[in-house]
N, C-alpha and C. Protein backbone atom coordinates (compact mmCIF):
# COMPACT_ATOMS: atom_id res chain seq x y z
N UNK A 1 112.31 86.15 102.37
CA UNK A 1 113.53 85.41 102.56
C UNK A 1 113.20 84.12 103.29
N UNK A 2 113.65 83.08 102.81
CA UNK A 2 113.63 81.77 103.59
C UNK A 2 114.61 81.49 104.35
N UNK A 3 114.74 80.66 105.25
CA UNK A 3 115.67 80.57 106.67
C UNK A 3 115.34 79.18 106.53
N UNK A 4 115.99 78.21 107.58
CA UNK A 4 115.86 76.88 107.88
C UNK A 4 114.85 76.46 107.99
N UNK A 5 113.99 77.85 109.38
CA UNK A 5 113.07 76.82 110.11
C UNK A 5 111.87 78.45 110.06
N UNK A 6 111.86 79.14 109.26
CA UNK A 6 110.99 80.49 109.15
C UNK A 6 111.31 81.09 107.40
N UNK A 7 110.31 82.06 107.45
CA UNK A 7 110.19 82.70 106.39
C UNK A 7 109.99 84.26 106.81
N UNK A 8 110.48 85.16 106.45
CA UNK A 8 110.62 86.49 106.57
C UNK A 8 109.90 87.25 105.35
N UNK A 9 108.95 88.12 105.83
CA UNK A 9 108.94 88.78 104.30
C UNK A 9 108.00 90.47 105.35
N UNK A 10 108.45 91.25 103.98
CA UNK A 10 108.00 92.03 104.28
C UNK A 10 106.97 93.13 102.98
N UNK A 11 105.61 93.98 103.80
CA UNK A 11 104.97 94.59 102.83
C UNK A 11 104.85 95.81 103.48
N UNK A 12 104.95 96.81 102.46
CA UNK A 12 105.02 98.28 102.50
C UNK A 12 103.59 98.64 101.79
N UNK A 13 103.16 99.53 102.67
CA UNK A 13 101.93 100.13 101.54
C UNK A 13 102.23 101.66 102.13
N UNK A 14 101.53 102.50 100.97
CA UNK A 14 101.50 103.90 100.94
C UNK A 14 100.73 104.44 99.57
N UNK A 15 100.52 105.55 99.87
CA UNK A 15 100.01 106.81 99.10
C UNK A 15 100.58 107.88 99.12
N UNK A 16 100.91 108.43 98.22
CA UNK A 16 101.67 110.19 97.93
C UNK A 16 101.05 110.67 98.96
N UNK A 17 101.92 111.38 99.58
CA UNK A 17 101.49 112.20 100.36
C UNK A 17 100.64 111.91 101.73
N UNK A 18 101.19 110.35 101.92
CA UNK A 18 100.03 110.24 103.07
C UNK A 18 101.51 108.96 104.22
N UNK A 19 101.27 108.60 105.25
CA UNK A 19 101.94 107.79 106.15
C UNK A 19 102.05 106.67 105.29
N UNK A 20 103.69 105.76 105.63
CA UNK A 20 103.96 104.76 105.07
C UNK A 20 104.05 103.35 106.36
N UNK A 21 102.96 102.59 105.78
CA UNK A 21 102.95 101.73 106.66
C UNK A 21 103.55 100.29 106.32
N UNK A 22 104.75 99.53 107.13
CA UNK A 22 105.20 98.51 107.10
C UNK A 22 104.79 97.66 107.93
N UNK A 23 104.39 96.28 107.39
CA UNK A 23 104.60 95.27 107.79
C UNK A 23 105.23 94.32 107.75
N UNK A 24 106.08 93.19 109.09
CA UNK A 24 106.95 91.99 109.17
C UNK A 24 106.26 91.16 109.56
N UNK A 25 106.12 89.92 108.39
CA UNK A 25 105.48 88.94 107.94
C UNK A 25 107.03 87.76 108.73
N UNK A 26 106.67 86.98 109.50
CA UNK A 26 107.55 86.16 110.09
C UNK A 26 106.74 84.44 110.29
N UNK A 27 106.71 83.71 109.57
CA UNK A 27 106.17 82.21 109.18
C UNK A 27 107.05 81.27 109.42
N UNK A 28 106.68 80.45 110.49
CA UNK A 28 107.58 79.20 110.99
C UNK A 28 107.80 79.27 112.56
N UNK A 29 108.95 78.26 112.52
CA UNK A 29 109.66 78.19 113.81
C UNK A 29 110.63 79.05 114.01
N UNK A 30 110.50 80.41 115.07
CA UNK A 30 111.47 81.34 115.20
C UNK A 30 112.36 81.48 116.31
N UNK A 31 113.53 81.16 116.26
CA UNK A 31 114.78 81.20 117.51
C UNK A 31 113.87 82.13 118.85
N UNK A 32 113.89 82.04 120.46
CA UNK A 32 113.81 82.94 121.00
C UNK A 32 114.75 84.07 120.82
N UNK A 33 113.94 85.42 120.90
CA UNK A 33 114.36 86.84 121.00
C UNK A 33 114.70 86.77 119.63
N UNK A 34 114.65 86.30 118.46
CA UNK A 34 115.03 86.57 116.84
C UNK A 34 114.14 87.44 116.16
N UNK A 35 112.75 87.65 116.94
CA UNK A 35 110.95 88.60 116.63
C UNK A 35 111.85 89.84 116.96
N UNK A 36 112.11 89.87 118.33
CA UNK A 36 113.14 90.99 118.61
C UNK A 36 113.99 92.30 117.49
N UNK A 37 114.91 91.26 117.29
CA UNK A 37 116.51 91.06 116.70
C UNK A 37 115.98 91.88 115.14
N UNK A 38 114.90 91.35 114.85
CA UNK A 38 114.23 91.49 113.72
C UNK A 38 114.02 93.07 113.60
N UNK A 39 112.85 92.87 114.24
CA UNK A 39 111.70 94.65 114.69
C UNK A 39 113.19 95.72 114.57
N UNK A 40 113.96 95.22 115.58
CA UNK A 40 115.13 96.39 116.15
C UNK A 40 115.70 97.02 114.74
N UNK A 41 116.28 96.03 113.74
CA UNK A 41 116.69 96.01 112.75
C UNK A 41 116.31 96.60 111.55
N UNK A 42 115.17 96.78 111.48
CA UNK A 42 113.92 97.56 110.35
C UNK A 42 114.57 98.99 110.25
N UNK A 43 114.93 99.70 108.95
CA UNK A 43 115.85 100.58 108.59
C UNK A 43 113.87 101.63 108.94
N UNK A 44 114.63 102.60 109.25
CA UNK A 44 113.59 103.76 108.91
C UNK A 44 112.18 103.73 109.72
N UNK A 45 111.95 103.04 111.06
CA UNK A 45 110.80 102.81 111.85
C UNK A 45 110.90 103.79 113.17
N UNK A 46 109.83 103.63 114.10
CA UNK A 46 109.73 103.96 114.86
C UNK A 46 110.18 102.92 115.89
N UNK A 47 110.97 103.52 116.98
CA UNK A 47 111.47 101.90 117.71
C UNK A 47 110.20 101.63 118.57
N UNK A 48 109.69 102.19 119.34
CA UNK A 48 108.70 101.60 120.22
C UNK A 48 106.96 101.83 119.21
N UNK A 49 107.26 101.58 117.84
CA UNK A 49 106.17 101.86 117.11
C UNK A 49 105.19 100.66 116.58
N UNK A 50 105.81 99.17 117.37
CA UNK A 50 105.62 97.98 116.36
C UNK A 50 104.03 97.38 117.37
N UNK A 51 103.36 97.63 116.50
CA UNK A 51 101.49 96.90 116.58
C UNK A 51 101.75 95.17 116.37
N UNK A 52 101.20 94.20 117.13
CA UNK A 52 101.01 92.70 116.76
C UNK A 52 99.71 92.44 115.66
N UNK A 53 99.68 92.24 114.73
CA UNK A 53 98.51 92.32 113.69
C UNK A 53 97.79 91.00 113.92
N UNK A 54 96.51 90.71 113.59
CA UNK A 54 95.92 89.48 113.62
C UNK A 54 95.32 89.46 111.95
N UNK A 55 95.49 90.00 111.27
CA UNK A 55 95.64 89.76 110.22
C UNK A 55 96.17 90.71 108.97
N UNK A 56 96.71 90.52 107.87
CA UNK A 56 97.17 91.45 106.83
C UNK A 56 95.87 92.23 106.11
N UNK A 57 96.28 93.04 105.19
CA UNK A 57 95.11 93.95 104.43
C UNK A 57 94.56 92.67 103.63
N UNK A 58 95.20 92.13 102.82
CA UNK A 58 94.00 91.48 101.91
C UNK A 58 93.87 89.78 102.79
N UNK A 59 94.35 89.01 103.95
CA UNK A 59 94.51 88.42 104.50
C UNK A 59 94.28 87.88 105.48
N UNK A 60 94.05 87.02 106.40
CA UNK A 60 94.24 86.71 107.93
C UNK A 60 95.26 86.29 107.76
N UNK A 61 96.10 85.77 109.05
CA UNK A 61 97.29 85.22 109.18
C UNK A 61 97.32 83.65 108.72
N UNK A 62 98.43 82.98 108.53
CA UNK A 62 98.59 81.76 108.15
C UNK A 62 98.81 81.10 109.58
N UNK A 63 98.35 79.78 109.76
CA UNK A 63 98.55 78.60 110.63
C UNK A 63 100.47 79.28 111.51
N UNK A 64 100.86 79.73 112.16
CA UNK A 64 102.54 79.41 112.63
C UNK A 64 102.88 80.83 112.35
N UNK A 65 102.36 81.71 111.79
CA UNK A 65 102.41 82.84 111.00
C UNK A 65 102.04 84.54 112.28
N UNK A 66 103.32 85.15 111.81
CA UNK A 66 103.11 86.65 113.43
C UNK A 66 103.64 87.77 112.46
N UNK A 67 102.48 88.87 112.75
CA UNK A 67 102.79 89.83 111.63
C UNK A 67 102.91 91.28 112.78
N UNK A 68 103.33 91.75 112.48
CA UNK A 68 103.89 93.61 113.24
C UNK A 68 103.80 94.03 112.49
N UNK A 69 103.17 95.88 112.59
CA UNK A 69 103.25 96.88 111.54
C UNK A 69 104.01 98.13 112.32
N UNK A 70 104.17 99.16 111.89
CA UNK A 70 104.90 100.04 112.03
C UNK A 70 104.72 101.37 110.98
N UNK A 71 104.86 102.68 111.41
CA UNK A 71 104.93 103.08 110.64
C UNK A 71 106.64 103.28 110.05
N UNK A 72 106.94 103.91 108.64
CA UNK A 72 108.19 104.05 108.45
C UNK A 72 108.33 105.36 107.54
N UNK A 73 109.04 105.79 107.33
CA UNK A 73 110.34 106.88 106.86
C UNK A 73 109.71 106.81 105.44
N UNK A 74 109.09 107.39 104.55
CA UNK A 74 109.05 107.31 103.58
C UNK A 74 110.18 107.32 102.46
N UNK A 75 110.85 108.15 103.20
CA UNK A 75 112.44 107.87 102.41
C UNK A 75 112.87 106.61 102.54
N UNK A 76 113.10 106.02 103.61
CA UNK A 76 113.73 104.75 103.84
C UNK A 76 112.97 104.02 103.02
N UNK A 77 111.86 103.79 102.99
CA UNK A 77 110.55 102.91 102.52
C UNK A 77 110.87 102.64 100.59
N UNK A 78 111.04 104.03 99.97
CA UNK A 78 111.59 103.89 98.83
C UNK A 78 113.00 103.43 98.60
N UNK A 79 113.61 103.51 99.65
CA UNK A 79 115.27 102.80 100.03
C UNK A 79 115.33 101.10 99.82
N UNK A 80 114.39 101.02 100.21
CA UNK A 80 113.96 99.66 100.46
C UNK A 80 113.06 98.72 99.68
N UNK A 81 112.55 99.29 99.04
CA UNK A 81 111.29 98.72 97.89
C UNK A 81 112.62 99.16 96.94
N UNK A 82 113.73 100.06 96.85
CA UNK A 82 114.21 99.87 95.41
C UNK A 82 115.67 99.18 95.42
N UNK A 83 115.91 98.51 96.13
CA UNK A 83 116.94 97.15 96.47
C UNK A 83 116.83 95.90 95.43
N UNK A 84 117.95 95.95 95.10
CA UNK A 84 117.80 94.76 93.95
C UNK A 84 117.93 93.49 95.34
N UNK A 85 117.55 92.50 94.43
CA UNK A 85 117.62 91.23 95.39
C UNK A 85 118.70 90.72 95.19
């Protein structure tokens, strides 16, 4: 999702039968406490579960660019990957 002054996105990975791990991909200029507002908001996580990443699986981070992982709800996780846009 694009915003004014940031970009939001998010990636789910998993395997049958194994932990579903999310990451929040957040790029730009972000309001104070909006990193927050964000994390809190994540359907199906652990609340005190969120890691600061220094880089993604196939990736390092981009220039302005702050990534968190988490694990999540595998239910939720398919809740969420099957959302029309």
């Amino acid at each position: 999702m694009d915003f004014d002054t940031f970009t939001l996105g998010l990636q789910v990975r998993a395997d049958d039968g194994h932990e579903t791990y999310l990451a929040v991909r957040i790029t730009g200029s972000v309001p104070p406490n909006l990193t927050t507002l964000i994390l809190r908001n994540v359907p199906g996580r652990e609340a005190d579960g969120w890691y600061p990443e220094y880089a993604l699986p196939e990736r390092d981070l981009l220039p302005a660019e702050q990534a968190w992982s988490n694990l999540m709800d595998p239910r939720e996780a398919a809740l969420l990957l099957d959302m029309e846009p």
